[in-house]
Structure formats: structure tokens, C-alpha cells
C-alpha atoms as a PDB file:
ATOM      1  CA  UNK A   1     158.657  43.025 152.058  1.00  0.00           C
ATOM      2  CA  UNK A   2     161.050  43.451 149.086  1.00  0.00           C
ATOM      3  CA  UNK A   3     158.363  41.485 146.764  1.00  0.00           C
ATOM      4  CA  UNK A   4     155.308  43.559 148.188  1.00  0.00           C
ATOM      5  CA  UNK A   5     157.513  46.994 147.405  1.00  0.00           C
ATOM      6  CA  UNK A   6     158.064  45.766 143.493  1.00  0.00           C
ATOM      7  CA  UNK A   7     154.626  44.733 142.830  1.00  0.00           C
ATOM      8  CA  UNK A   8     153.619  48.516 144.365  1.00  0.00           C
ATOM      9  CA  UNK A   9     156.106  49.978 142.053  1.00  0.00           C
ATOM     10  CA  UNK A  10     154.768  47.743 139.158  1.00  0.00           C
ATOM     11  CA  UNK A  11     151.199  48.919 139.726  1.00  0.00           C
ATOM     12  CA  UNK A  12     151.884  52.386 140.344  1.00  0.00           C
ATOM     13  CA  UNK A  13     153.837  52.452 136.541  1.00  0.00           C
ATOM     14  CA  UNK A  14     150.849  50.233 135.012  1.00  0.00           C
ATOM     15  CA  UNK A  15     148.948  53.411 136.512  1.00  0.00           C
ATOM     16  CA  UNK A  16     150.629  56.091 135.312  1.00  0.00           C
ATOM     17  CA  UNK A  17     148.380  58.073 132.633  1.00  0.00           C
ATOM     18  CA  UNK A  18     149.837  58.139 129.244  1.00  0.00           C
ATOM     19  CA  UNK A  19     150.190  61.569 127.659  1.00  0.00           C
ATOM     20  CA  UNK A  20     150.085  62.082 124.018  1.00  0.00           C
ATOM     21  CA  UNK A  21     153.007  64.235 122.004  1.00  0.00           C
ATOM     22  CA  UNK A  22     152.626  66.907 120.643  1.00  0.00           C
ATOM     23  CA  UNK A  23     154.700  66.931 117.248  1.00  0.00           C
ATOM     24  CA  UNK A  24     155.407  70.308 115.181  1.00  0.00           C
ATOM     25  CA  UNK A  25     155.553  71.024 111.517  1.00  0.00           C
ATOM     26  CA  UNK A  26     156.455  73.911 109.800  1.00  0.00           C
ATOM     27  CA  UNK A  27     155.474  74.693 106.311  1.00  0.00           C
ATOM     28  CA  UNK A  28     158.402  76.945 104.906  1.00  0.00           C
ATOM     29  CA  UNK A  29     159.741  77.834 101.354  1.00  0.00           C
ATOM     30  CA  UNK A  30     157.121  75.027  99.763  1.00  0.00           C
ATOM     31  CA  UNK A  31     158.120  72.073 102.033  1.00  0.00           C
ATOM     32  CA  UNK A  32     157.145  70.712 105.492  1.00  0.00           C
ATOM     33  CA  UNK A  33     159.756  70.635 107.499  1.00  0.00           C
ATOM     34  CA  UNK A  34     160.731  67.700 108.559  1.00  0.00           C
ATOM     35  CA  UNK A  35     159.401  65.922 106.019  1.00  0.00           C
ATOM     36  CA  UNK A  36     159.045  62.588 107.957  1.00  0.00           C
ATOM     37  CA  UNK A  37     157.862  61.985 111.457  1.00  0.00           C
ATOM     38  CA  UNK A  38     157.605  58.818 113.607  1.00  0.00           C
ATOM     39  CA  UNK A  39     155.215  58.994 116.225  1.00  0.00           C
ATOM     40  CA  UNK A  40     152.802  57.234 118.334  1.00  0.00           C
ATOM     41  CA  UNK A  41     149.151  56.725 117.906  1.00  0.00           C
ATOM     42  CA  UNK A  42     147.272  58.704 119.529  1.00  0.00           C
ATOM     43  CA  UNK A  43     149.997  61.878 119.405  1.00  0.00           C
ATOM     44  CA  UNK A  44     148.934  64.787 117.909  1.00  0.00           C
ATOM     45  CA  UNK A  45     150.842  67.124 114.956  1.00  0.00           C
ATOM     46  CA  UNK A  46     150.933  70.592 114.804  1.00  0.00           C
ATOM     47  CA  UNK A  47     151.207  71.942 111.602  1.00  0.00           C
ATOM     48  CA  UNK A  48     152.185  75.593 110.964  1.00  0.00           C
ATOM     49  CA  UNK A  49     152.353  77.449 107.414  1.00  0.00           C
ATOM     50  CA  UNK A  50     154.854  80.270 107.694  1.00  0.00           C
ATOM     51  CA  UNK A  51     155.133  80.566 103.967  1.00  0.00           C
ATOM     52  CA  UNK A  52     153.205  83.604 102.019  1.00  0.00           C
ATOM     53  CA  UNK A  53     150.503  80.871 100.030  1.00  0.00           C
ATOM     54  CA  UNK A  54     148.306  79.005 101.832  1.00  0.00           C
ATOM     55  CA  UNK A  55     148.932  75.463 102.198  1.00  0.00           C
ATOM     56  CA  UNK A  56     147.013  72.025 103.092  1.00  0.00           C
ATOM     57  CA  UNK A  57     148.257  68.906 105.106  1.00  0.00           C
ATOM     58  CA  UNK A  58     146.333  66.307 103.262  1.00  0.00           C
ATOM     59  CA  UNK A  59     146.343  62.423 104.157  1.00  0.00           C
ATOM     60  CA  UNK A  60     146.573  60.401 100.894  1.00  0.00           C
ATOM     61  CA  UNK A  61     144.383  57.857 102.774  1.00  0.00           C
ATOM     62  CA  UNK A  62     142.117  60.343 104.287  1.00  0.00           C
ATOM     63  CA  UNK A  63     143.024  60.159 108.155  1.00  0.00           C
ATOM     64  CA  UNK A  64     143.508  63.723 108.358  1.00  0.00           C
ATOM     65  CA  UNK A  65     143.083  67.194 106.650  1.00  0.00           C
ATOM     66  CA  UNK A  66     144.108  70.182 107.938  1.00  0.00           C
ATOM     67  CA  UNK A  67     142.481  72.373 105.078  1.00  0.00           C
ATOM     68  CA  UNK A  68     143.234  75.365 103.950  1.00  0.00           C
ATOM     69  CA  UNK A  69     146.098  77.062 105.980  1.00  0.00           C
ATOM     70  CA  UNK A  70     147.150  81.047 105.449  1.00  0.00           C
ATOM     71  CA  UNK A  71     150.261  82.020 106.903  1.00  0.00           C
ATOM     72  CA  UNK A  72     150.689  82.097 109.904  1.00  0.00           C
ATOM     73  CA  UNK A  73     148.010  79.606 110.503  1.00  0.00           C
ATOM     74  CA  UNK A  74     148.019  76.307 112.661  1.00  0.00           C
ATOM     75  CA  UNK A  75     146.194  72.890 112.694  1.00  0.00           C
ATOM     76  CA  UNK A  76     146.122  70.086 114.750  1.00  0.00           C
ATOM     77  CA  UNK A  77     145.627  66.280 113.638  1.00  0.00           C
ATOM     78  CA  UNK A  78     145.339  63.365 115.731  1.00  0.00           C
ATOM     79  CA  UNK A  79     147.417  60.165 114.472  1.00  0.00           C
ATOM     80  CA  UNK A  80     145.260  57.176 114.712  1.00  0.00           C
ATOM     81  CA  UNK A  81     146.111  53.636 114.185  1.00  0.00           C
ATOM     82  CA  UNK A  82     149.973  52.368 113.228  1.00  0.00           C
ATOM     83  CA  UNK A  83     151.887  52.074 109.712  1.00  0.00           C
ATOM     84  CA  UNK A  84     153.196  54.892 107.572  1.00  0.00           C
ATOM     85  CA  UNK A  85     150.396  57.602 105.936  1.00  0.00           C
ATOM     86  CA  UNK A  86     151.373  59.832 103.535  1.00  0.00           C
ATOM     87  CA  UNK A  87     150.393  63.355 103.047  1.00  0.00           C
ATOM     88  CA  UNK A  88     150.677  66.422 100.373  1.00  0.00           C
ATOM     89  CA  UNK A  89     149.573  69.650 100.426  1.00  0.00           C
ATOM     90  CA  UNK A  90     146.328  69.688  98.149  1.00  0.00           C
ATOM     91  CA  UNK A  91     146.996  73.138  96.530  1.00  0.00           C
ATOM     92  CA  UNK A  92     151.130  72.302  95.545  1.00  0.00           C
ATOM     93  CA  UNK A  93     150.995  68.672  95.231  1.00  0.00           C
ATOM     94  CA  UNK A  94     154.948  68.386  94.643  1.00  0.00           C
ATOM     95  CA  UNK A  95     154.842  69.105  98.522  1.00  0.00           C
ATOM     96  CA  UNK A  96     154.640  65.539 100.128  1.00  0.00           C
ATOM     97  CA  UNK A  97     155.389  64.193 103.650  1.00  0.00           C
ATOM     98  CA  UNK A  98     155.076  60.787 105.687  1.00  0.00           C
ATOM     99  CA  UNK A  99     154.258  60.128 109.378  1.00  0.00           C
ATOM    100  CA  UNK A 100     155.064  56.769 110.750  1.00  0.00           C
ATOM    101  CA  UNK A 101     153.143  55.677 113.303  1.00  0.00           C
ATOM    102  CA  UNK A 102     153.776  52.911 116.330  1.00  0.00           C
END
């Protein structure tokens, strides 16, 4: 009985859906803030400019754009795939970030 109750309890966490973050950035006084994230693949960042210029969140290797954000705007990207990608804002390129992803 003991066996048959693990093995349920197994299967019912192998079943359990998955639910992807949601991860926030602000864009304030010409930085994102925090600069670095580590997240999962598959988890989704929020991006908000609450500066006065608009602002990008650009993906040096091109996995995500958020284009041209006023203030007070929001994206969302979705993080695919695993490793570290790092992004800039296209308009004030001294702006950088990174996003790790496992």
C-alpha cells in the first residue's frame, strides 16, 4: 500500500502543469533595473519604461525586441532556449542588461 501511495504521489507531481514567471523590469533614470536576471526558459519579462525618453529592450543576438517604448509603456518577451543573452536599449546604447537563462 505504502509503494502504490508514492508512485500516486510521483505521478500526480510528474502531472502537475508548469507555469511560466513572469519577471519585471523597470527602465528608470537611463538603466534597467535590475540589470541582470536569471530565469527559466520559457518565463516571460516584463519590461516597463518609467523614464521621460523612450527606450528599447534589444537582444544583441536577436531573441527579442521590445521596440520602441514611451513612458509609461510595457512589453513582454518570451525567454527561449538556455545561456546568457545580452540586451541594450537601441536608442542609448550605454544602457545594457543580461538575462541568464536555465
Amino acid at each position: 500500500m505504502k509503494r502504490f501511495i508514492t508512485t500516486l504521489a510521483m505521478m500526480a507531481t510528474l502531472a502537475s502543469p508548469t507555469f511560466a514567471a513572469d519577471h519585471k523590469v523597470k527602465i528608470e533614470r537611463g538603466a534597467y533595473v535590475p540589470a541582470s536576471l536569471t530565469v527559466a526558459a520559457g518565463d516571460t519579462i516584463t519590461f516597463t519604461n518609467l523614464g521621460p525618453a523612450p527606450h528599447t529592450a534589444t537582444a544583441v543576438n536577436g531573441s527579442f525586441d521590445t521596440g520602441r517604448m514611451r513612458k509609461g509603456e510595457s512589453k513582454r518577451v518570451t525567454v527561449s532556449g538556455s545561456g546568457s543573452i545580452a540586451y541594450f536599449c537601441e536608442i542609448h546604447p550605454v544602457m545594457k542588461g543580461s538575462v541568464t537563462a536555465q
